[in-house]
PDB file of N, CA and C in Angstrom:
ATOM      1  N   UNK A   1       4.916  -4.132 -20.693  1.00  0.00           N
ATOM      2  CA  UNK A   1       5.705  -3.842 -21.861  1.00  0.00           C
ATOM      3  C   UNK A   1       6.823  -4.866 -22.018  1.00  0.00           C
ATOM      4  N   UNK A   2       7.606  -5.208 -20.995  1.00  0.00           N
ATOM      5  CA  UNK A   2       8.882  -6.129 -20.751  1.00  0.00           C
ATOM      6  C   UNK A   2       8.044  -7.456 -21.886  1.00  0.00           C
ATOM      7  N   UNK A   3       7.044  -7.722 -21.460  1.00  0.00           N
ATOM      8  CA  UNK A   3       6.357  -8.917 -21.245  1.00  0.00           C
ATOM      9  C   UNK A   3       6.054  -9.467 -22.909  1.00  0.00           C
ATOM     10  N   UNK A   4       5.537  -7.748 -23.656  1.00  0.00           N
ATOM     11  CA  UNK A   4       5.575  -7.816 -25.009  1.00  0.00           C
ATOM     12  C   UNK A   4       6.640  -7.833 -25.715  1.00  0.00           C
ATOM     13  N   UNK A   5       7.636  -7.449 -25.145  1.00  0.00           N
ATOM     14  CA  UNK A   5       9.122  -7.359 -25.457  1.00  0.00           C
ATOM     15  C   UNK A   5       9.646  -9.153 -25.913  1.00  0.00           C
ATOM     16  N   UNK A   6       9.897 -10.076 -24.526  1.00  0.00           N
ATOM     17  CA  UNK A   6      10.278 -11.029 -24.467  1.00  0.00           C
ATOM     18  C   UNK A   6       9.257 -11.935 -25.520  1.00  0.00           C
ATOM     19  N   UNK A   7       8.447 -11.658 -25.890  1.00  0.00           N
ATOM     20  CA  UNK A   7       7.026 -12.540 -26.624  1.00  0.00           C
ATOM     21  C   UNK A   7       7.407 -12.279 -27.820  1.00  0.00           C
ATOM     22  N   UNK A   8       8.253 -10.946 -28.249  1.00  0.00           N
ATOM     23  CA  UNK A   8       8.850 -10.370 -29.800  1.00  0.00           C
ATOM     24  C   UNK A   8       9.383 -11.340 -30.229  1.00  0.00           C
ATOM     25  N   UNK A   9      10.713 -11.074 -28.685  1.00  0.00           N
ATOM     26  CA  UNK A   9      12.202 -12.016 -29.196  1.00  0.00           C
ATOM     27  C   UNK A   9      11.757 -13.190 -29.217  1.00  0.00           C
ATOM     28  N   UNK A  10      11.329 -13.676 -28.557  1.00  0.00           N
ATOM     29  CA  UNK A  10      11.050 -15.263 -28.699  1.00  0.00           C
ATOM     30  C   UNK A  10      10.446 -15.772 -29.865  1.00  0.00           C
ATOM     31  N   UNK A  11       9.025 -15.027 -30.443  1.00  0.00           N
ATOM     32  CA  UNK A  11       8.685 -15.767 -31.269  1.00  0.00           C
ATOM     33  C   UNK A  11       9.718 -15.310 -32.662  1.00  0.00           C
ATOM     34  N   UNK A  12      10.164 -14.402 -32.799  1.00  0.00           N
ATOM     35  CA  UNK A  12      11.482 -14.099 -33.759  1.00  0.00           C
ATOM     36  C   UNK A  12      12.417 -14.822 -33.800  1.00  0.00           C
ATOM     37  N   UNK A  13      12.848 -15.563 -32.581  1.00  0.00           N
ATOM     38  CA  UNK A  13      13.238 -16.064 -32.282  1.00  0.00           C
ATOM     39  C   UNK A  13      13.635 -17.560 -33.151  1.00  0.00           C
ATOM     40  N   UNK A  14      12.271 -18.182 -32.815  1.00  0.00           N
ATOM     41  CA  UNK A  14      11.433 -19.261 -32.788  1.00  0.00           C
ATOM     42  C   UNK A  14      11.364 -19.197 -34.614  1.00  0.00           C
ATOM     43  N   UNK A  15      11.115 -18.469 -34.607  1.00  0.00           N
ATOM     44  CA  UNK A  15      10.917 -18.053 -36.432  1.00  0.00           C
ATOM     45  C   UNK A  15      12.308 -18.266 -37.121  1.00  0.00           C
ATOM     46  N   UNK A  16      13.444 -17.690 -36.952  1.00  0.00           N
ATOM     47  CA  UNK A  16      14.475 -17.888 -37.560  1.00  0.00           C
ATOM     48  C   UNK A  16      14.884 -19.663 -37.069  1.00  0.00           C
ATOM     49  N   UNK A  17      14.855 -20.075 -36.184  1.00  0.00           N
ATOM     50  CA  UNK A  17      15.268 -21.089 -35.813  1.00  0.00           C
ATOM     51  C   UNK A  17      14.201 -21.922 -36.851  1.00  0.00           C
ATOM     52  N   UNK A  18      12.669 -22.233 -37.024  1.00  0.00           N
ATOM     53  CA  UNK A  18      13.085 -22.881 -37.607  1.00  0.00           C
ATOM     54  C   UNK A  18      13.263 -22.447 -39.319  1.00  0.00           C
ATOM     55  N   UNK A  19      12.928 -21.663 -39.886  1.00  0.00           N
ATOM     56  CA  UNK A  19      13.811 -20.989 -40.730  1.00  0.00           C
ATOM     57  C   UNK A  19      15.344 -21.534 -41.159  1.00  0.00           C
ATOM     58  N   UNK A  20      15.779 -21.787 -40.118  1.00  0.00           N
ATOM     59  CA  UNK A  20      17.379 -22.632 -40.303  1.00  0.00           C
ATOM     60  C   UNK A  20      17.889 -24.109 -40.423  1.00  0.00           C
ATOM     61  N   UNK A  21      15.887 -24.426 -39.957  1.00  0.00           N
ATOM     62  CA  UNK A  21      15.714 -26.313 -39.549  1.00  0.00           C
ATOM     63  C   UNK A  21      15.357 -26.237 -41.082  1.00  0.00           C
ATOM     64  N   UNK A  22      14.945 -25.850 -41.902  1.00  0.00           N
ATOM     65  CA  UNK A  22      14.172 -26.131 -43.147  1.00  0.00           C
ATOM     66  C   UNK A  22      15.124 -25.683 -43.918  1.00  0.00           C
ATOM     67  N   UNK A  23      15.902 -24.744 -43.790  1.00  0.00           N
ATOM     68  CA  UNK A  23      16.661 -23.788 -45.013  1.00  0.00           C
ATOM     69  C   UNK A  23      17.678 -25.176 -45.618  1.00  0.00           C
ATOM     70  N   UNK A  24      17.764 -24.960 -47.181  1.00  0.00           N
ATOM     71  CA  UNK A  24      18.526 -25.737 -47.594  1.00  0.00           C
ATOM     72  C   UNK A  24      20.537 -25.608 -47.598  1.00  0.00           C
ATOM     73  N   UNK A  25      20.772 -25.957 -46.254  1.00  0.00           N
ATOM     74  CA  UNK A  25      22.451 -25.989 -45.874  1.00  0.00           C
ATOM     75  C   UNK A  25      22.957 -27.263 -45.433  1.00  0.00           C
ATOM     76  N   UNK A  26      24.480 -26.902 -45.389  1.00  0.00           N
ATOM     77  CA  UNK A  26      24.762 -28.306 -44.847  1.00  0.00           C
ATOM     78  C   UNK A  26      24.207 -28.541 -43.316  1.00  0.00           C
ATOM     79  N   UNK A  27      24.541 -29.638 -42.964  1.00  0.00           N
ATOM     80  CA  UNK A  27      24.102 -29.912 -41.475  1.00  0.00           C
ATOM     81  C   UNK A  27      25.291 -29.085 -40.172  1.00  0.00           C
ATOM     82  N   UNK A  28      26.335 -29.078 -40.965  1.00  0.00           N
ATOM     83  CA  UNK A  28      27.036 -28.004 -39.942  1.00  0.00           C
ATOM     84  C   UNK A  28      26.654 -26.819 -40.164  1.00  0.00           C
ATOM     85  N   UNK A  29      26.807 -26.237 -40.668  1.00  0.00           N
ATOM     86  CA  UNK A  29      26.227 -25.082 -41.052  1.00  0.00           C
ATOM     87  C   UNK A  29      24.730 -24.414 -40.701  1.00  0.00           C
ATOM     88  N   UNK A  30      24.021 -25.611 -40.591  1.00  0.00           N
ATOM     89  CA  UNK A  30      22.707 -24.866 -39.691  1.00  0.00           C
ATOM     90  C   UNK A  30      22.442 -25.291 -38.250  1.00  0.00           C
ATOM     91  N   UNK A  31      23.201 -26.297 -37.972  1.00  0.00           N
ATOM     92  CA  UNK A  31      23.694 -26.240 -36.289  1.00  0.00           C
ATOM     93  C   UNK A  31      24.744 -24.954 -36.034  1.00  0.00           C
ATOM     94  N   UNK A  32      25.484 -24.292 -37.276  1.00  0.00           N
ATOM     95  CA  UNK A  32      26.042 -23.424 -36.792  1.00  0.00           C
ATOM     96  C   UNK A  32      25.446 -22.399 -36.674  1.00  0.00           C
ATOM     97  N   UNK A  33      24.301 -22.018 -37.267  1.00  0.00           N
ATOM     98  CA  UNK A  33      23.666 -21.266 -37.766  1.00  0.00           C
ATOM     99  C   UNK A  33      22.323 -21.091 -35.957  1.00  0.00           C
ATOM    100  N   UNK A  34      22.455 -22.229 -35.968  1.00  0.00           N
ATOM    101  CA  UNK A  34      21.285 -22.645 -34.576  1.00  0.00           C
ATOM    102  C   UNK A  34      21.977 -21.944 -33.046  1.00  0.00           C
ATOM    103  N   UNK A  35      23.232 -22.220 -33.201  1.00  0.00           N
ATOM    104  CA  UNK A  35      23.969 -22.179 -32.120  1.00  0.00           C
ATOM    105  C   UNK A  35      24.151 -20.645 -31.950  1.00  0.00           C
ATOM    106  N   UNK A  36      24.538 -19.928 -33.240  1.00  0.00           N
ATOM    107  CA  UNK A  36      24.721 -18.447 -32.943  1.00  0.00           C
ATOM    108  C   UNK A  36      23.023 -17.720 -32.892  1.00  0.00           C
ATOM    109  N   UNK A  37      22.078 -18.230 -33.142  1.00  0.00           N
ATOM    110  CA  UNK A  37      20.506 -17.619 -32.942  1.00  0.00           C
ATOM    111  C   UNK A  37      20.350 -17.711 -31.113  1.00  0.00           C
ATOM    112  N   UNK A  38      20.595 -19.344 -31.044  1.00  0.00           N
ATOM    113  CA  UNK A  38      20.201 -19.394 -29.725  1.00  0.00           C
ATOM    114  C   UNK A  38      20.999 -18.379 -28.835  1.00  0.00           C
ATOM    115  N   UNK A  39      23.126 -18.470 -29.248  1.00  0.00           N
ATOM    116  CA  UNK A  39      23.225 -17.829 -28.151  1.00  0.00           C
ATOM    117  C   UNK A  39      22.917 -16.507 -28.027  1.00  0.00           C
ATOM    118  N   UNK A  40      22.447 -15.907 -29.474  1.00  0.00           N
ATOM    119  CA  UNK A  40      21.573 -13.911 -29.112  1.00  0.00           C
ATOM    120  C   UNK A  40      20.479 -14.207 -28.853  1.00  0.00           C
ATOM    121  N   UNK A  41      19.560 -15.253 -28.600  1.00  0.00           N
ATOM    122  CA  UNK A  41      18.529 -15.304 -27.661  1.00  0.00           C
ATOM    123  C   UNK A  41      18.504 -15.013 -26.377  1.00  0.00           C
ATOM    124  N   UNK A  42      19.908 -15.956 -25.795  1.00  0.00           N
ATOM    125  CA  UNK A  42      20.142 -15.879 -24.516  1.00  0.00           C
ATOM    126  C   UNK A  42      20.871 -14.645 -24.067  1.00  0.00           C
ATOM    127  N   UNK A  43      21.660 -14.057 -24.846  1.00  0.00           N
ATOM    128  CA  UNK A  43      21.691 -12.899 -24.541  1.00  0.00           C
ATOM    129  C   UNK A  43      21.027 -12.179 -24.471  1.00  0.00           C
ATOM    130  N   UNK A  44      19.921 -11.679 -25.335  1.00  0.00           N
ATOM    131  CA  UNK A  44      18.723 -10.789 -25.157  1.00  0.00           C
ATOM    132  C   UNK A  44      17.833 -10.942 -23.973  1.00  0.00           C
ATOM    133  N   UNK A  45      17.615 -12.345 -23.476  1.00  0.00           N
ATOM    134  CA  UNK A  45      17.027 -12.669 -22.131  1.00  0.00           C
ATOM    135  C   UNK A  45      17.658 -12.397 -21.527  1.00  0.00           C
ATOM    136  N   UNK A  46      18.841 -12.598 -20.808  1.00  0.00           N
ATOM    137  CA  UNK A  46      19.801 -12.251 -19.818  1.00  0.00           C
ATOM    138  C   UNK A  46      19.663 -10.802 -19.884  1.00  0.00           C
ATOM    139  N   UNK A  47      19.989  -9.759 -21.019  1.00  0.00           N
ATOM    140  CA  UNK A  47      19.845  -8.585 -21.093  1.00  0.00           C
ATOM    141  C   UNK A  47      17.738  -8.295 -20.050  1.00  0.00           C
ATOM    142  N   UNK A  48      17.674  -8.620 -20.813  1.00  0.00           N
ATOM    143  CA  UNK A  48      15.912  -8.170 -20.152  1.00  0.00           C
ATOM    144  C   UNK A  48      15.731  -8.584 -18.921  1.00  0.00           C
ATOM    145  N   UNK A  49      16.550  -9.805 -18.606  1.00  0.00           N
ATOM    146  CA  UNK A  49      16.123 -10.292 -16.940  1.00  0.00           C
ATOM    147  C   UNK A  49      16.758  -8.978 -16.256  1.00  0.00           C
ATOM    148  N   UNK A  50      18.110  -9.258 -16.558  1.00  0.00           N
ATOM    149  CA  UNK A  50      19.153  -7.981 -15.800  1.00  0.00           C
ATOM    150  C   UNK A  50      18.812  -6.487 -15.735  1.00  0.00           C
ATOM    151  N   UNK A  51      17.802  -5.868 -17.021  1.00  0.00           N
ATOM    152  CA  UNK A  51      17.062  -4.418 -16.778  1.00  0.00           C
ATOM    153  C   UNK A  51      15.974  -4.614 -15.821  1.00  0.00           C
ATOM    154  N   UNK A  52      15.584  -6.084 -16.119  1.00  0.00           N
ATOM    155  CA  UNK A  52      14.216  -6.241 -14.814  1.00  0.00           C
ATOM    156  C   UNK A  52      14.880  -5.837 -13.685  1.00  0.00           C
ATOM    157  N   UNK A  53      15.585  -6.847 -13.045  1.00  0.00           N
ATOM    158  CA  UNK A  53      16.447  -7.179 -11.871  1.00  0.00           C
ATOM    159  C   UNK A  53      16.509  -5.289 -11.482  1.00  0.00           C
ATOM    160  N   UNK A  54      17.363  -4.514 -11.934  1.00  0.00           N
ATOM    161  CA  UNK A  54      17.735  -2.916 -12.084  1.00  0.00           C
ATOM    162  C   UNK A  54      16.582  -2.125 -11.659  1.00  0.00           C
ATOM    163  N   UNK A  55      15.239  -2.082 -12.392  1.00  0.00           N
ATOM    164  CA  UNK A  55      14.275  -1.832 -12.837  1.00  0.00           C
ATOM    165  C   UNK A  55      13.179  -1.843 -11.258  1.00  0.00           C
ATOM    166  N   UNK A  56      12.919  -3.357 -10.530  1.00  0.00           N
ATOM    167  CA  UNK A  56      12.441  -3.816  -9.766  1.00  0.00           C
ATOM    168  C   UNK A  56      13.531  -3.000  -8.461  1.00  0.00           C
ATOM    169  N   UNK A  57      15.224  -2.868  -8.617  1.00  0.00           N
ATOM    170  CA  UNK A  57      15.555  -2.501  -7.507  1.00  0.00           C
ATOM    171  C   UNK A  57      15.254  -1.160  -7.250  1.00  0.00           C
ATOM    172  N   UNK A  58      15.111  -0.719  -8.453  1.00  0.00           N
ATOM    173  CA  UNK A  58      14.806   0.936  -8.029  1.00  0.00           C
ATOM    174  C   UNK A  58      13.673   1.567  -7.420  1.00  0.00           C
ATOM    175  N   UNK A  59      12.879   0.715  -8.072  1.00  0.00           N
ATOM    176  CA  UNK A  59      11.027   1.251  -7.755  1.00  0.00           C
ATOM    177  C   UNK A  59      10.800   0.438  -6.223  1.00  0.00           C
ATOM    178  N   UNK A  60      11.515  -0.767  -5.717  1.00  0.00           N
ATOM    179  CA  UNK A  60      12.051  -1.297  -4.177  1.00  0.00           C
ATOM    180  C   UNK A  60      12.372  -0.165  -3.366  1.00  0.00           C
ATOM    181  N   UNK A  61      13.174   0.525  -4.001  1.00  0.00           N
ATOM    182  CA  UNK A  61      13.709   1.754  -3.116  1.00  0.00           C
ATOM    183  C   UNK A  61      13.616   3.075  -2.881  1.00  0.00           C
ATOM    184  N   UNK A  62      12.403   3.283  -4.330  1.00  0.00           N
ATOM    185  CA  UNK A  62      11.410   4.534  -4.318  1.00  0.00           C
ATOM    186  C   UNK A  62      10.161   4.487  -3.251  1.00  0.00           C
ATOM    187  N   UNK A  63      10.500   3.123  -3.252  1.00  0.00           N
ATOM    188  CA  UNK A  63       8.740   2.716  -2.324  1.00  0.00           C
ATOM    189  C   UNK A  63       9.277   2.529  -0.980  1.00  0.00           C
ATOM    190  N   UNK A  64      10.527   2.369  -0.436  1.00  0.00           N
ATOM    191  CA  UNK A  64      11.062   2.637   0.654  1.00  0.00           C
ATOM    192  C   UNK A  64      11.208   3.681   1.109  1.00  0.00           C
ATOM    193  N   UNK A  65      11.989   4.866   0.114  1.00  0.00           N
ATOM    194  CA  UNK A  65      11.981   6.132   0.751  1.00  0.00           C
ATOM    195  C   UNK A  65      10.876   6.701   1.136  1.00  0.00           C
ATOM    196  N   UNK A  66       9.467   6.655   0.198  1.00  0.00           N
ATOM    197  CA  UNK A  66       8.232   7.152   0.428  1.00  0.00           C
ATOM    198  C   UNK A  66       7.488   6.439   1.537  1.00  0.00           C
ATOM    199  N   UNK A  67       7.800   5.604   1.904  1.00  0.00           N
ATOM    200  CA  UNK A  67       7.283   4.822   3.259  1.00  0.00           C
ATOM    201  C   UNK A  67       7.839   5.357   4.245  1.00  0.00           C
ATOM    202  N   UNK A  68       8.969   5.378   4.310  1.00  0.00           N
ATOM    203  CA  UNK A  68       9.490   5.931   5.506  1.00  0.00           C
ATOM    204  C   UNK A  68       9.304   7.789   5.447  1.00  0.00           C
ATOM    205  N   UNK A  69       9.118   8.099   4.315  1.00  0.00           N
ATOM    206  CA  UNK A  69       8.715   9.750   4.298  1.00  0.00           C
ATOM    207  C   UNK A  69       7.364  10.074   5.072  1.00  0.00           C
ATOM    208  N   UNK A  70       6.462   8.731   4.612  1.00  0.00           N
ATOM    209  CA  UNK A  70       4.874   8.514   5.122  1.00  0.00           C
ATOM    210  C   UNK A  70       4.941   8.227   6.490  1.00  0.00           C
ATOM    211  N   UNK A  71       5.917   7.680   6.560  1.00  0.00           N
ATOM    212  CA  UNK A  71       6.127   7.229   8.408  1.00  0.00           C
ATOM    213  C   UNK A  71       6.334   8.249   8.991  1.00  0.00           C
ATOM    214  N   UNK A  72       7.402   9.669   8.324  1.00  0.00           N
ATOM    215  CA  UNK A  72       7.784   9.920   9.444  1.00  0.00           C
ATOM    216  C   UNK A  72       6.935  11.358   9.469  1.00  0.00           C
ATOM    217  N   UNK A  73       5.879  11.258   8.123  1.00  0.00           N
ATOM    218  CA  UNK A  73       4.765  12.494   8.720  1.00  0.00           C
ATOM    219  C   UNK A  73       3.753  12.222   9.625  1.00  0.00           C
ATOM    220  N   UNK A  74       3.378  11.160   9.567  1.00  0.00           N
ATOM    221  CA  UNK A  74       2.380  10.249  10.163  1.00  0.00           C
ATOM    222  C   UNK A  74       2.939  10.737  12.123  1.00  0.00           C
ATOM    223  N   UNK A  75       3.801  10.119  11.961  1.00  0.00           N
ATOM    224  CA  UNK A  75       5.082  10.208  13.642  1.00  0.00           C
ATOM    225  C   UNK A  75       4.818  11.810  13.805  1.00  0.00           C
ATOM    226  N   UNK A  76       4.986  13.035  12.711  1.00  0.00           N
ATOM    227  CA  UNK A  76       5.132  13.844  13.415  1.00  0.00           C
ATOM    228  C   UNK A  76       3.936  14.574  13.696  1.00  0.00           C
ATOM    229  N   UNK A  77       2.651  14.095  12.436  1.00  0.00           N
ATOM    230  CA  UNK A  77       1.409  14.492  12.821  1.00  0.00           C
ATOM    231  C   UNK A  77       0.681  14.087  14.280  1.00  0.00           C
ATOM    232  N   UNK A  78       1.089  12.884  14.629  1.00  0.00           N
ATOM    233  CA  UNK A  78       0.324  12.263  15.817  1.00  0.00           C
ATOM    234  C   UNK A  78       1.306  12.672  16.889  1.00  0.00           C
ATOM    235  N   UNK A  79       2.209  13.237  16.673  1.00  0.00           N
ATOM    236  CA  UNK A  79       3.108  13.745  17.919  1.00  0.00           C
ATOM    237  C   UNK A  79       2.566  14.782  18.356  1.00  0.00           C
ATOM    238  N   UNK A  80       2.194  15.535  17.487  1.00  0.00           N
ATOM    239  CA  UNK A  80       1.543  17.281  17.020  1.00  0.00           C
ATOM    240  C   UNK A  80      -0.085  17.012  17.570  1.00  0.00           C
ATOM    241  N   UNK A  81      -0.760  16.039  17.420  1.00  0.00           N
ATOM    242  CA  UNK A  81      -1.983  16.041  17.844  1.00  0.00           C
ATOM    243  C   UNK A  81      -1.576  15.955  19.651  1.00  0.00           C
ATOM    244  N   UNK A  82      -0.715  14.572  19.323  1.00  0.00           N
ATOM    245  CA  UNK A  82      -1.077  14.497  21.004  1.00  0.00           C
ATOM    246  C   UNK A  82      -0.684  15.573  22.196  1.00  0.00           C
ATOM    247  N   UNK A  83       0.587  15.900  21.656  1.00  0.00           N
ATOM    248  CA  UNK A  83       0.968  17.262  22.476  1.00  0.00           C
ATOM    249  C   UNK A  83      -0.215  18.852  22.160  1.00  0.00           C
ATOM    250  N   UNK A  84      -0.898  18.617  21.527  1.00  0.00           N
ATOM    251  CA  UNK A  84      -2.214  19.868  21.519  1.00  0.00           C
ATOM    252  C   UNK A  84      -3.060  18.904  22.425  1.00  0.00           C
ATOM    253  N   UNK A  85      -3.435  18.368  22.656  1.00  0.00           N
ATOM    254  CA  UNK A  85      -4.229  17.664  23.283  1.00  0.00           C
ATOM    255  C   UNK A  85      -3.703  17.035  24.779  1.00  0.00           C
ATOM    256  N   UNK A  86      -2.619  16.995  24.833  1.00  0.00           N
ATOM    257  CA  UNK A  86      -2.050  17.141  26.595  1.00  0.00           C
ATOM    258  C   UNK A  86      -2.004  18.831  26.891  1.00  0.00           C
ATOM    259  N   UNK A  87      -1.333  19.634  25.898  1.00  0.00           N
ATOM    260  CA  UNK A  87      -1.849  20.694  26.492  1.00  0.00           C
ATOM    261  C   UNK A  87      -3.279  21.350  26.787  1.00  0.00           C
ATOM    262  N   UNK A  88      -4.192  21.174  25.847  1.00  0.00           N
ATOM    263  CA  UNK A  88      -5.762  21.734  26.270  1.00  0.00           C
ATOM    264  C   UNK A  88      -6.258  21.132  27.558  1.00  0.00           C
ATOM    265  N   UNK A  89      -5.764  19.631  27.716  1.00  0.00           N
ATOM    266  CA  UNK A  89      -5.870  18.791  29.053  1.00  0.00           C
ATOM    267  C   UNK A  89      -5.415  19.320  30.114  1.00  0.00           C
ATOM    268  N   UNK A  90      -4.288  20.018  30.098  1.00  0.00           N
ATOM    269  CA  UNK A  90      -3.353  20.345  31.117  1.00  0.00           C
ATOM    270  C   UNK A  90      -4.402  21.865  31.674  1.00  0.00           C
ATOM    271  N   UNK A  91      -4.363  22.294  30.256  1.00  0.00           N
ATOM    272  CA  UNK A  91      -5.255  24.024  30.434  1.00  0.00           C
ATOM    273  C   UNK A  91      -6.534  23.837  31.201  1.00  0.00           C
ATOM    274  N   UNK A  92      -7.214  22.802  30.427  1.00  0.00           N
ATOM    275  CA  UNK A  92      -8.752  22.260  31.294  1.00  0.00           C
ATOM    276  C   UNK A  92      -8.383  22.075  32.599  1.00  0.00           C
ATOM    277  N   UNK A  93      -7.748  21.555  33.153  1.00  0.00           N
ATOM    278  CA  UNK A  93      -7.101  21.009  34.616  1.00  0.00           C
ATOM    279  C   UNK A  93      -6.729  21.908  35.427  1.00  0.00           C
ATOM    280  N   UNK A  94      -6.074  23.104  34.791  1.00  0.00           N
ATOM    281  CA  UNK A  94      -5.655  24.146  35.789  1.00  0.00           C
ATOM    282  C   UNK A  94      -6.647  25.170  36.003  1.00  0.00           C
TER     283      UNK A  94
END
């Protein structure tokens, strides 16, 4: 989705810009015109990198907690086997 997002702005982007190369103004005026497109471009990227950045840390740390949740059933299932299984050993033995 991000991916269709950034492909919007850009070619919208890309569209007004040159939109502003062709439009009939003075030459300051559509460098001024260039300068304020580009810099809400770069803001809108910066915005989307920075929800990525957010985005990527969270689901980092959803997949951490559940790893270590997986670890520590895993730890207590094979703890649980092996102690049934030293005891039936122990029972067989005596």
């Amino acid at each position: 989705m991000t991916k269709g997002i950034f492909s919007f702005i850009l070619g919208v982007s890309a569209g007004v810009a040159l939109g502003l190369l062709f439009a009939p103004k003075a030459g300051e005026e559509t460098r001024e015109d260039i300068k304020e497109t580009m810099d809400n471009i770069k803001y809108k990227v910066d915005d989307l990198y920075h929800r990525g950045v957010i985005k990527t840390s969270e689901l980092y740390e959803k997949g951490r907690e559940k790893t270590s949740e997986l670890y520590e059933k895993g730890k207590e299932k094979t703890t649980d086997f092996l102690d049934k299984r030293k005891k039936k050993s122990e029972e067989a033995n005596a």
